[in-house]
PDB file of N, CA and C in Angstrom:
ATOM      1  N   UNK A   1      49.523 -65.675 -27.369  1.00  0.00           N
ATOM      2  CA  UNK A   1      48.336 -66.432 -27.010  1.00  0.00           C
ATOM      3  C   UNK A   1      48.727 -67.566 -26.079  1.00  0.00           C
ATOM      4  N   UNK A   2      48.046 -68.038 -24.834  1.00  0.00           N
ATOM      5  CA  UNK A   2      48.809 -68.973 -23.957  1.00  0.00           C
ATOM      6  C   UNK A   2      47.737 -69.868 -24.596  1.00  0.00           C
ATOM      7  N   UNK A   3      47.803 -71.244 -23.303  1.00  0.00           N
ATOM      8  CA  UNK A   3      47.536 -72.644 -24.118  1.00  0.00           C
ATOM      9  C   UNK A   3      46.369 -72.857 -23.789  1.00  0.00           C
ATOM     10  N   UNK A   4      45.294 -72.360 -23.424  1.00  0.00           N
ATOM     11  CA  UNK A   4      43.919 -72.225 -22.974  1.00  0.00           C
ATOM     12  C   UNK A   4      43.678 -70.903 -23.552  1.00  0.00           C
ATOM     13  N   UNK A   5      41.803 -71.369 -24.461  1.00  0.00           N
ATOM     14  CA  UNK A   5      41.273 -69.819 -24.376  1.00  0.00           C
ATOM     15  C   UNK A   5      40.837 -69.801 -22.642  1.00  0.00           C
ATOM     16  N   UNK A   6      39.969 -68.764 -22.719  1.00  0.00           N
ATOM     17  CA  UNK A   6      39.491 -68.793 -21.655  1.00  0.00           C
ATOM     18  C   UNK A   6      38.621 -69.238 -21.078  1.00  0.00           C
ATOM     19  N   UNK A   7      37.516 -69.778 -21.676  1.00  0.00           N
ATOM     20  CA  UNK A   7      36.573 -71.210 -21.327  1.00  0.00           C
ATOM     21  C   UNK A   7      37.209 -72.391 -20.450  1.00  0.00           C
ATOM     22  N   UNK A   8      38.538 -72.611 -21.320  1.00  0.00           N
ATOM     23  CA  UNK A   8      39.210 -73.724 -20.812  1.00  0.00           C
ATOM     24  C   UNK A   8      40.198 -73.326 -19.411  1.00  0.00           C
ATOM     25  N   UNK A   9      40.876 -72.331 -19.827  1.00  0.00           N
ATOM     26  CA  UNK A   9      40.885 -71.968 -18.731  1.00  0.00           C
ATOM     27  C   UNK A   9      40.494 -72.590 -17.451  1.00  0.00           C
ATOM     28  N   UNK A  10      38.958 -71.572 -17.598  1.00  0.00           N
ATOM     29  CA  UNK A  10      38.295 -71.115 -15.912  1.00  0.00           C
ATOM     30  C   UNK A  10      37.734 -72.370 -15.694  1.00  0.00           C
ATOM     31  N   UNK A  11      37.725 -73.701 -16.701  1.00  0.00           N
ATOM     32  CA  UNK A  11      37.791 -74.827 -16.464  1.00  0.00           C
ATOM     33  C   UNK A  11      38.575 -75.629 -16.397  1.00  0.00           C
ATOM     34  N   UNK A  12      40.100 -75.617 -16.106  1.00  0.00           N
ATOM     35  CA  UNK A  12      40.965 -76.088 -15.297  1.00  0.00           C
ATOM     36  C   UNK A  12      41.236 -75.581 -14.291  1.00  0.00           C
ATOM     37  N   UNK A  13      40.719 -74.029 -13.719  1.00  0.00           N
ATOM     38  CA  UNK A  13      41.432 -73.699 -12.706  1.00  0.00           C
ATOM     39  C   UNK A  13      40.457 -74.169 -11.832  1.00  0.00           C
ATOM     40  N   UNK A  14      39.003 -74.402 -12.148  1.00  0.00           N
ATOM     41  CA  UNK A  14      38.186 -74.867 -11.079  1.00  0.00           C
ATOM     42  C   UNK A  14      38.958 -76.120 -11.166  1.00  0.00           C
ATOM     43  N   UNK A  15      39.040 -77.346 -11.965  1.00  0.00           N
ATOM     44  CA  UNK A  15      39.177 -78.238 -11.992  1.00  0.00           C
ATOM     45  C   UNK A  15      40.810 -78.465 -10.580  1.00  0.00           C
ATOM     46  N   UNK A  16      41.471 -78.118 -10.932  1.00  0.00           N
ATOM     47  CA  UNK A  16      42.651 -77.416  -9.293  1.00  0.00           C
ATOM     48  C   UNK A  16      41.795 -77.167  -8.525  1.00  0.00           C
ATOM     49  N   UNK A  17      41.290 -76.350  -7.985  1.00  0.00           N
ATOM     50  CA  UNK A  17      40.718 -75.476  -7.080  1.00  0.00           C
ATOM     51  C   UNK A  17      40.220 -76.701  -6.068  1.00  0.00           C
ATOM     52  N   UNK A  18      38.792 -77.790  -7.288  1.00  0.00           N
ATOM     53  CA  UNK A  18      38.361 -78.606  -6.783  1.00  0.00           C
ATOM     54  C   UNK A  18      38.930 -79.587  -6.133  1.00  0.00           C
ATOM     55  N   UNK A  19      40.100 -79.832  -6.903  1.00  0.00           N
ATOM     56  CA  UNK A  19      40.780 -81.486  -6.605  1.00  0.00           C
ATOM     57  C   UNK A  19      42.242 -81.158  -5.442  1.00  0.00           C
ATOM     58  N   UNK A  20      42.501 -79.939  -5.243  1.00  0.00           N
ATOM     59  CA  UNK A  20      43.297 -80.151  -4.380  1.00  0.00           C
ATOM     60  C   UNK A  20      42.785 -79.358  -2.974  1.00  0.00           C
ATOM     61  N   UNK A  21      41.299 -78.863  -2.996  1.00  0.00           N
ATOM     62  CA  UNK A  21      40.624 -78.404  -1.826  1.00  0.00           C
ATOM     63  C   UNK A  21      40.203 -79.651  -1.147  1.00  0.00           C
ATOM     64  N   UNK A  22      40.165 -81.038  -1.979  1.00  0.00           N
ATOM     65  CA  UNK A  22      39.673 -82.385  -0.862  1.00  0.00           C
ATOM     66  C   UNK A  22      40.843 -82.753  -0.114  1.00  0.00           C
ATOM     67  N   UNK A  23      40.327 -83.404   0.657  1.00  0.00           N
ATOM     68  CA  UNK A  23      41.536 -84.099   1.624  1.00  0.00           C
ATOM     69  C   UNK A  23      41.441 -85.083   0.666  1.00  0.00           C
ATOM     70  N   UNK A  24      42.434 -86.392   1.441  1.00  0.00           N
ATOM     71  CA  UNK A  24      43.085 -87.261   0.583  1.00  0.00           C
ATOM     72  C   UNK A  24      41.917 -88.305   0.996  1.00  0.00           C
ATOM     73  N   UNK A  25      41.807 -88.204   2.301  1.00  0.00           N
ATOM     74  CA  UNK A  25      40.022 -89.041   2.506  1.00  0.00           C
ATOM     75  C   UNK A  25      38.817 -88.930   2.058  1.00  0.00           C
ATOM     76  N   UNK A  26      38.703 -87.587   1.960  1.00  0.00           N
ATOM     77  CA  UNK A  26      37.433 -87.235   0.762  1.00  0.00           C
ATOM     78  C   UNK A  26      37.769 -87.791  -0.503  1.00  0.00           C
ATOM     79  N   UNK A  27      38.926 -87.500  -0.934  1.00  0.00           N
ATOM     80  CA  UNK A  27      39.251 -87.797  -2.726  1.00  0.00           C
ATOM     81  C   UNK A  27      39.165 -89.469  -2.682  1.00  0.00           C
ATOM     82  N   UNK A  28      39.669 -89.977  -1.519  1.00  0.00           N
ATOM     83  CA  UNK A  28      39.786 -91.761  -1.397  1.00  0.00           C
ATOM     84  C   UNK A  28      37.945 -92.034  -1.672  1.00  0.00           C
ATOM     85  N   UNK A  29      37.383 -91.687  -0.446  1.00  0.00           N
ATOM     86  CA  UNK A  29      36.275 -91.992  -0.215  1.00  0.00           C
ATOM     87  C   UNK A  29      34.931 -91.842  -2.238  1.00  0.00           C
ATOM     88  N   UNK A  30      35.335 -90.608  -2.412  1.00  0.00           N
ATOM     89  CA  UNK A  30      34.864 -89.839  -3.680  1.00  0.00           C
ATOM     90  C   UNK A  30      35.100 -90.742  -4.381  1.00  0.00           C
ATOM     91  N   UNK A  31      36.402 -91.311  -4.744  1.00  0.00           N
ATOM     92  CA  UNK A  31      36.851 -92.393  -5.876  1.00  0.00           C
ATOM     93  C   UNK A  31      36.390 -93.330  -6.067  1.00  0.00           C
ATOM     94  N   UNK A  32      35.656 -93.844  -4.588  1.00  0.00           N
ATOM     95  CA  UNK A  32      34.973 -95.310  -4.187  1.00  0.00           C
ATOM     96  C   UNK A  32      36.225 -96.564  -3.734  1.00  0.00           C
ATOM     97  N   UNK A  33      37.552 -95.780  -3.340  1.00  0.00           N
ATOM     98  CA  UNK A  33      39.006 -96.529  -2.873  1.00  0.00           C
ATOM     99  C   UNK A  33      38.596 -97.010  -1.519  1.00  0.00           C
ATOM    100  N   UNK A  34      37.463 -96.281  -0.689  1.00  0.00           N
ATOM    101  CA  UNK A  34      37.417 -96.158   0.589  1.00  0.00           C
ATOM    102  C   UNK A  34      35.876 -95.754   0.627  1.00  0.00           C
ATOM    103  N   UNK A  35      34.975 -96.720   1.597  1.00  0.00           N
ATOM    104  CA  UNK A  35      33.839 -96.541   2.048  1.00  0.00           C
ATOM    105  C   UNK A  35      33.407 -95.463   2.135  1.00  0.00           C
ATOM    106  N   UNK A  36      32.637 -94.383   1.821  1.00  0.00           N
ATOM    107  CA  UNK A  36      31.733 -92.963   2.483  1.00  0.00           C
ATOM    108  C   UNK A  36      31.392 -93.257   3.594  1.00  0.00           C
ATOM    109  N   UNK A  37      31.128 -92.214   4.387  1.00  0.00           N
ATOM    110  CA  UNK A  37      30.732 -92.010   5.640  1.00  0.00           C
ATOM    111  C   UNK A  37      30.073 -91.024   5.769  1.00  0.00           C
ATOM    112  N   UNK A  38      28.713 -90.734   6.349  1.00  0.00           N
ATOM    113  CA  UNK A  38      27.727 -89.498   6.272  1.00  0.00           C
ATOM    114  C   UNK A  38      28.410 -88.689   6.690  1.00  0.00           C
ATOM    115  N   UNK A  39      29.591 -88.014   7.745  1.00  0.00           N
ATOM    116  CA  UNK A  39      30.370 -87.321   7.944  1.00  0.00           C
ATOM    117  C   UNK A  39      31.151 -86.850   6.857  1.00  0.00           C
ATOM    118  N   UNK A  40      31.831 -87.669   6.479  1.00  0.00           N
ATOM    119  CA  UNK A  40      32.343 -87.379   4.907  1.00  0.00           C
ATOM    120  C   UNK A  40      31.812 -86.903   4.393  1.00  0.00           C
ATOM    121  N   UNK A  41      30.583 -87.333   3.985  1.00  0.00           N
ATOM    122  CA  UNK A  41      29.609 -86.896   2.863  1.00  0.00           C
ATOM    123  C   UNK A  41      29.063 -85.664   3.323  1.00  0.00           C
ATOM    124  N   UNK A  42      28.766 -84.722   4.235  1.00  0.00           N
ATOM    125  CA  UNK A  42      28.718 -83.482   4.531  1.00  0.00           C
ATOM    126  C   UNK A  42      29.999 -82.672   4.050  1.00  0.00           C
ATOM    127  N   UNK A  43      31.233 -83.406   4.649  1.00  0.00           N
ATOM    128  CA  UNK A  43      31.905 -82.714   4.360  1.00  0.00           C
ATOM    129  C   UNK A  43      32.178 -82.121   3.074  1.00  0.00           C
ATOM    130  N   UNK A  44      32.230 -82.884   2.185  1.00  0.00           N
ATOM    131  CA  UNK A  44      32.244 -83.061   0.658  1.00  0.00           C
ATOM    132  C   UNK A  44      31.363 -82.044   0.453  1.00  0.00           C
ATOM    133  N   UNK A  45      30.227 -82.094   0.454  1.00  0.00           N
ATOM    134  CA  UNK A  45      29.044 -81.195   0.323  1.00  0.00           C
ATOM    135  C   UNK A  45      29.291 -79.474   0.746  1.00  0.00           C
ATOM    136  N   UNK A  46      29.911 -79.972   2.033  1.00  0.00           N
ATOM    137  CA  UNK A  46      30.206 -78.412   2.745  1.00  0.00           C
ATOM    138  C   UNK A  46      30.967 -77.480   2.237  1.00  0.00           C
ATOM    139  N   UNK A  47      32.357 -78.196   1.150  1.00  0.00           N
ATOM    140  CA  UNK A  47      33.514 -77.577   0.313  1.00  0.00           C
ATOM    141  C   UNK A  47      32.656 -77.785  -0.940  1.00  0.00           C
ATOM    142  N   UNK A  48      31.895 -78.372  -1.660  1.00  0.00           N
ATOM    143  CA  UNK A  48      31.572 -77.997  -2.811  1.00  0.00           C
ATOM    144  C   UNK A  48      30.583 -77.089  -2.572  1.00  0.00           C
ATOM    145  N   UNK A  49      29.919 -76.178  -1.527  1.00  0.00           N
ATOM    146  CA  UNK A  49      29.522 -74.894  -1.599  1.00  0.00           C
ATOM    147  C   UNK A  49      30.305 -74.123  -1.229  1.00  0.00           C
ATOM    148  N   UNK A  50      31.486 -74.149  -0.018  1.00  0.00           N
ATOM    149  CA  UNK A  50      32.374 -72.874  -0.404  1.00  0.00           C
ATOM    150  C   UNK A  50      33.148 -72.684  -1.723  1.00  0.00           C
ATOM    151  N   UNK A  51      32.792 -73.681  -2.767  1.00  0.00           N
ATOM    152  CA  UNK A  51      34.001 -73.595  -4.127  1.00  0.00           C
ATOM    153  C   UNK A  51      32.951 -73.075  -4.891  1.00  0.00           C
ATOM    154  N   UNK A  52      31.441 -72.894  -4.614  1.00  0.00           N
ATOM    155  CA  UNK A  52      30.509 -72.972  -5.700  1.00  0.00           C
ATOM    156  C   UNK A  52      30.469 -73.732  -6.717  1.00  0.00           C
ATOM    157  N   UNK A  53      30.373 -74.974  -6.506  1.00  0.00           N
ATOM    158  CA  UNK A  53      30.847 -76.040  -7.409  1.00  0.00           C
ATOM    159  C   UNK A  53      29.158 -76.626  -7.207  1.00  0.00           C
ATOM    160  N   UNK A  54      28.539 -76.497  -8.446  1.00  0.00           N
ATOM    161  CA  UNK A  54      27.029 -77.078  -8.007  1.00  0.00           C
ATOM    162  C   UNK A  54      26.864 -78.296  -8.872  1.00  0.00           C
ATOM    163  N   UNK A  55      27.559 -78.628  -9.655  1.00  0.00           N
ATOM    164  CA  UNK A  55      27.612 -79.350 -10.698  1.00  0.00           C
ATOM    165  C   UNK A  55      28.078 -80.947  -9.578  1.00  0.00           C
ATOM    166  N   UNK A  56      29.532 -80.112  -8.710  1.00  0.00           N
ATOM    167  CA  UNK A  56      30.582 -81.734  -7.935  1.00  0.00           C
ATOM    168  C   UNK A  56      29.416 -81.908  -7.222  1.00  0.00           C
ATOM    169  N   UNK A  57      28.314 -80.608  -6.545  1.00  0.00           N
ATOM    170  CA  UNK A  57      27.178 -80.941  -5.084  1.00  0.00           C
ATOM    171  C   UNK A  57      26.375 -81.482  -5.666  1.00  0.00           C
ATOM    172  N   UNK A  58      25.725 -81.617  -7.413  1.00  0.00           N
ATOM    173  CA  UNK A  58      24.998 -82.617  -8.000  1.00  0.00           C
ATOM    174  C   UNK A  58      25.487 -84.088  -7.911  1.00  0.00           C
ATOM    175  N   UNK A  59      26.527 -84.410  -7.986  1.00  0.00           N
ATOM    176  CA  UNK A  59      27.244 -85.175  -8.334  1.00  0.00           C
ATOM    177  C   UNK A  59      27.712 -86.034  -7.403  1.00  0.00           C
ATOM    178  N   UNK A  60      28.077 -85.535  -6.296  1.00  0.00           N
ATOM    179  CA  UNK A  60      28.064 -86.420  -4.979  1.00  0.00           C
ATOM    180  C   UNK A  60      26.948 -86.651  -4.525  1.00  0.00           C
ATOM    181  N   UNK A  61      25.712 -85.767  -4.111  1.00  0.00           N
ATOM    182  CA  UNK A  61      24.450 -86.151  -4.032  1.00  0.00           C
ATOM    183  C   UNK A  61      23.609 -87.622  -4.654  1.00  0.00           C
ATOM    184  N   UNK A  62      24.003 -87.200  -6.238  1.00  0.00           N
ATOM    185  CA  UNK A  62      23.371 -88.386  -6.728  1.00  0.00           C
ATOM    186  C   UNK A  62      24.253 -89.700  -6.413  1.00  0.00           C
ATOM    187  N   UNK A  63      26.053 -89.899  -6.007  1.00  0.00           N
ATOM    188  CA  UNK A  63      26.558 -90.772  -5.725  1.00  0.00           C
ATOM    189  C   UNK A  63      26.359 -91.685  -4.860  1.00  0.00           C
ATOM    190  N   UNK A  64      25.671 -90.868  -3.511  1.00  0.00           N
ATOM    191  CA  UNK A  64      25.276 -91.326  -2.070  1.00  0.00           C
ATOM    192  C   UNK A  64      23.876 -91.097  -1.655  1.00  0.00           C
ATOM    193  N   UNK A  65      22.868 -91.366  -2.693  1.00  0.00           N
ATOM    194  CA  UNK A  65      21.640 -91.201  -2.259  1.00  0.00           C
ATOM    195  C   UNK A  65      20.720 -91.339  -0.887  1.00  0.00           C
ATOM    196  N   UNK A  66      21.438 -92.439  -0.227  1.00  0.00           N
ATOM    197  CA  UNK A  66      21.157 -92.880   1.104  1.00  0.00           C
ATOM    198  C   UNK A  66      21.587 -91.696   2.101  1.00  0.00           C
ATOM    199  N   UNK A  67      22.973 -90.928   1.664  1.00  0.00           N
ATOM    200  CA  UNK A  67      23.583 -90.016   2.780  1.00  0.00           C
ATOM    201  C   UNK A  67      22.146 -88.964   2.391  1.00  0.00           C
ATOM    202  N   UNK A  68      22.224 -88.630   1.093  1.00  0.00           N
ATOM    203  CA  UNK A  68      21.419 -87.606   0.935  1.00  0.00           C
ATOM    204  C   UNK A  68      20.149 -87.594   0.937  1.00  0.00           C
ATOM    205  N   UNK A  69      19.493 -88.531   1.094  1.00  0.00           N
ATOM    206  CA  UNK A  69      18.215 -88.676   1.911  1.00  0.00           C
ATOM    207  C   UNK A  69      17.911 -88.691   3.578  1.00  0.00           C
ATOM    208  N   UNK A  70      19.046 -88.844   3.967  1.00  0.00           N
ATOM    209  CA  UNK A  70      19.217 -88.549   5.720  1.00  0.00           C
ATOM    210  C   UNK A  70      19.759 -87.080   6.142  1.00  0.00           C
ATOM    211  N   UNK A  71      20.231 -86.230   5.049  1.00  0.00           N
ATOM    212  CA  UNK A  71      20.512 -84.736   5.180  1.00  0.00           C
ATOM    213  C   UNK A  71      19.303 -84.220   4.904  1.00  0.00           C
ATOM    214  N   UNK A  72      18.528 -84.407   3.901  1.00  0.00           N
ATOM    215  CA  UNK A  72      17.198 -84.133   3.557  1.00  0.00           C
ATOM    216  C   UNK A  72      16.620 -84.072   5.109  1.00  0.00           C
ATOM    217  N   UNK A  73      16.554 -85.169   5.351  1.00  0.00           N
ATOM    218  CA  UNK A  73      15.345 -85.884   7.004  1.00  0.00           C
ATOM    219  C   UNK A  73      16.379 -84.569   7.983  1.00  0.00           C
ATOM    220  N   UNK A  74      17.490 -84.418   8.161  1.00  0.00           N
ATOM    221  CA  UNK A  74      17.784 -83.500   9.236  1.00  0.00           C
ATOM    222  C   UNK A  74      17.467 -82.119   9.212  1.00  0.00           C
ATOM    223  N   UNK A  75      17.528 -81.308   7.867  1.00  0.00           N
ATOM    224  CA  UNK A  75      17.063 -80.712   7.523  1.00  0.00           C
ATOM    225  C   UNK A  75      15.660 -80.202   7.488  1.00  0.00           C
ATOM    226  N   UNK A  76      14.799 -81.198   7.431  1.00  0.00           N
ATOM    227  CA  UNK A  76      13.494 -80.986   7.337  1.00  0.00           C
ATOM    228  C   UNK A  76      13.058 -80.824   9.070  1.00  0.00           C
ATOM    229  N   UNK A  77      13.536 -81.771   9.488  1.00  0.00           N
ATOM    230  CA  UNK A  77      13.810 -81.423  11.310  1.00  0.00           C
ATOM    231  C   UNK A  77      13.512 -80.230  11.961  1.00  0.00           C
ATOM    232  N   UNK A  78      15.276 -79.540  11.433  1.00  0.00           N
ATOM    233  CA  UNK A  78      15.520 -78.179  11.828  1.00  0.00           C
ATOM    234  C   UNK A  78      14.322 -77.252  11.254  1.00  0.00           C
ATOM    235  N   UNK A  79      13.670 -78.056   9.946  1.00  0.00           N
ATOM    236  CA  UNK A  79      12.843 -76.548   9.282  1.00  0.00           C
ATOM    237  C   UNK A  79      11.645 -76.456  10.181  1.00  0.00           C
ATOM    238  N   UNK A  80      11.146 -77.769  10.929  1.00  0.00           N
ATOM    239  CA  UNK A  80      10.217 -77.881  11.720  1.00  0.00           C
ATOM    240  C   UNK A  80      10.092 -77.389  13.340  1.00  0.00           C
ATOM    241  N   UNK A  81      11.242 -77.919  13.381  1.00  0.00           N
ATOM    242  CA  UNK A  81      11.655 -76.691  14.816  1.00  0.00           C
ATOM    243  C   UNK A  81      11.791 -75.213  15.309  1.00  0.00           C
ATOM    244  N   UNK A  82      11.733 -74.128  13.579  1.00  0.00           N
ATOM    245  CA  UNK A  82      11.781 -72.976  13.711  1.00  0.00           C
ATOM    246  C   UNK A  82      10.598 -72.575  13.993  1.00  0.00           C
TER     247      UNK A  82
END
């Protein structure tokens, strides 16, 4: 028997997956070590959907409400332009 069932597991390997897919500026910025930047804050956003991580894209969202009310407004933009 190894040292994880498997719950725990597939919740450390995301937990890796997540924390060493940021750069060291995302993880700075994320920590609150270092200012966000709406650039950042896409970015962040952009790797927590290639990880399928909807829980970290809740989670930064609610961190930076201001970024994510101006992705909202660009968004709604583009939906208006189609």
């Amino acid at each position: 028997m190894g040292l994880f069932d498997e719950e725990q597991k597939e919740r450390f390997l995301k937990f890796l997956n997540t924390t060493f897919s940021y750069s060291d500026k995302q993880l700075s910025c994320l920590t609150g070590d270092e200012p966000m930047t709406y650039e950042l804050f896409k970015s962040c956003l952009t790797l927590c959907v290639r990880l399928d991580d909807v829980k970290e894209f809740g989670f930064v969202c609610g961190q930076f409400p201001i970024f994510f009310e101006q992705l909202n407004k660009e968004i709604e933009e583009i939906e208006r332009s189609i």
